[in-house]
Protein backbone atom coordinates (compact mmCIF):
# COMPACT_ATOMS: atom_id res chain seq x y z
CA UNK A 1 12.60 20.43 32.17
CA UNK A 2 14.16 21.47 28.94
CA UNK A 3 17.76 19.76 29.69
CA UNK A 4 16.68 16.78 31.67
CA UNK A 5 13.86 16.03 29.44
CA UNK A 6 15.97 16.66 26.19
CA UNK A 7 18.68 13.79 27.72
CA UNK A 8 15.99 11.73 28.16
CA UNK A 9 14.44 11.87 24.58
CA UNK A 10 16.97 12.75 22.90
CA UNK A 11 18.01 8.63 22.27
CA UNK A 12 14.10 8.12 20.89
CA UNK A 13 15.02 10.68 17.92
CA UNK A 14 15.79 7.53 15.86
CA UNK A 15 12.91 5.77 16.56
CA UNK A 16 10.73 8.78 16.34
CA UNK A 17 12.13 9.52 12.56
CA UNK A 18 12.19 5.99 11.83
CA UNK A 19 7.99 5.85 12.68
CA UNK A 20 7.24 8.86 10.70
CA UNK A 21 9.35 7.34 7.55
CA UNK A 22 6.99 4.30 8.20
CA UNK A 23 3.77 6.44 8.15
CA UNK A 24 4.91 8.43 5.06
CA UNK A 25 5.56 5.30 3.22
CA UNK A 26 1.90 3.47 4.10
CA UNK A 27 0.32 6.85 3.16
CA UNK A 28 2.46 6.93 -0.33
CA UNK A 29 1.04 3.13 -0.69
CA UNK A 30 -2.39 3.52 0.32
CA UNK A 31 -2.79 6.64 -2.27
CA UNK A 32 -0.86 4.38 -4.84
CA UNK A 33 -3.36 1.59 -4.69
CA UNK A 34 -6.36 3.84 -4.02
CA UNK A 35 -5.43 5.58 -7.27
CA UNK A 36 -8.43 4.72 -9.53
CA UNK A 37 -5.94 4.66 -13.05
CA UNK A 38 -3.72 2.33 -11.32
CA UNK A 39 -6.68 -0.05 -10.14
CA UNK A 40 -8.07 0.47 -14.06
CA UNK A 41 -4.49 -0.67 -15.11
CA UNK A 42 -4.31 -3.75 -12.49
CA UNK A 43 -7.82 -4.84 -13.61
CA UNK A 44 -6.78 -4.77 -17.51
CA UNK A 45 -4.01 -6.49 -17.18
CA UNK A 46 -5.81 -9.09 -15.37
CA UNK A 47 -8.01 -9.12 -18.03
CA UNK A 48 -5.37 -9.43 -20.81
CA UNK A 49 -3.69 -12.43 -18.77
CA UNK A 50 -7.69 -14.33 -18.88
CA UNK A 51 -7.47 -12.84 -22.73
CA UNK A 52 -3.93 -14.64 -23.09
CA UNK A 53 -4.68 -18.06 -21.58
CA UNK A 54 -1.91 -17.06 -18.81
CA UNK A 55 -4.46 -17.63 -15.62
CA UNK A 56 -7.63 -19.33 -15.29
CA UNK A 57 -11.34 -18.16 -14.34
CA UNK A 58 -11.01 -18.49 -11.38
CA UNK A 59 -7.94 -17.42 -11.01
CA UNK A 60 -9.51 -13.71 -12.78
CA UNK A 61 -11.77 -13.84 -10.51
CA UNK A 62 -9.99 -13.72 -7.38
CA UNK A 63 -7.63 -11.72 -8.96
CA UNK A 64 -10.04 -9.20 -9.39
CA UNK A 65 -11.58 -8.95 -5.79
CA UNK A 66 -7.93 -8.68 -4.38
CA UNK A 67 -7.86 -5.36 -6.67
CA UNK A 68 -11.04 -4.17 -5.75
CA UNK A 69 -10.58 -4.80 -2.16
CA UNK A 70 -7.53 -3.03 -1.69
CA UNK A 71 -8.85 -0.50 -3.72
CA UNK A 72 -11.49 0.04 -1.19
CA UNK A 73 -9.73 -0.79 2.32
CA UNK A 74 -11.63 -3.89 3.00
């Protein structure tokens, strides 16, 4: 098994590497956004934009639930 098998999966090595780069990365992002002082950062700067006059209400608003949803997985 070992030579056959390793001639046969040894071209997926690539791929295999290139997956688990993937995974690494969406972890690294998901802990990133998840990170409660980077949502408090996103969520006062949306509030200094409103404070500025740079977005409207509405545009807060929505603002805001993108945070909070990706903040939470929904």
């Amino acid at each position: 098994m070992g030579l056959v098998s390793g001639i046969f999966t040894w071209p997926m090595l690539p791929v295999k590497g290139l997956v688990r780069l993937a995974e690494m990365i969406q972890d690294q992002a998901d802990r990133e956004l998840r990170n409660p002082a980077a949502v408090r950062r996103r969520l006062e700067e949306i509030e200094a934009a409103r404070a500025a006059g740079q977005i409207t209400e509405e545009e807060e608003r929505q603002a805001v639930e993108r945070v909070l949803r990706l903040a939470t997985g929904r």
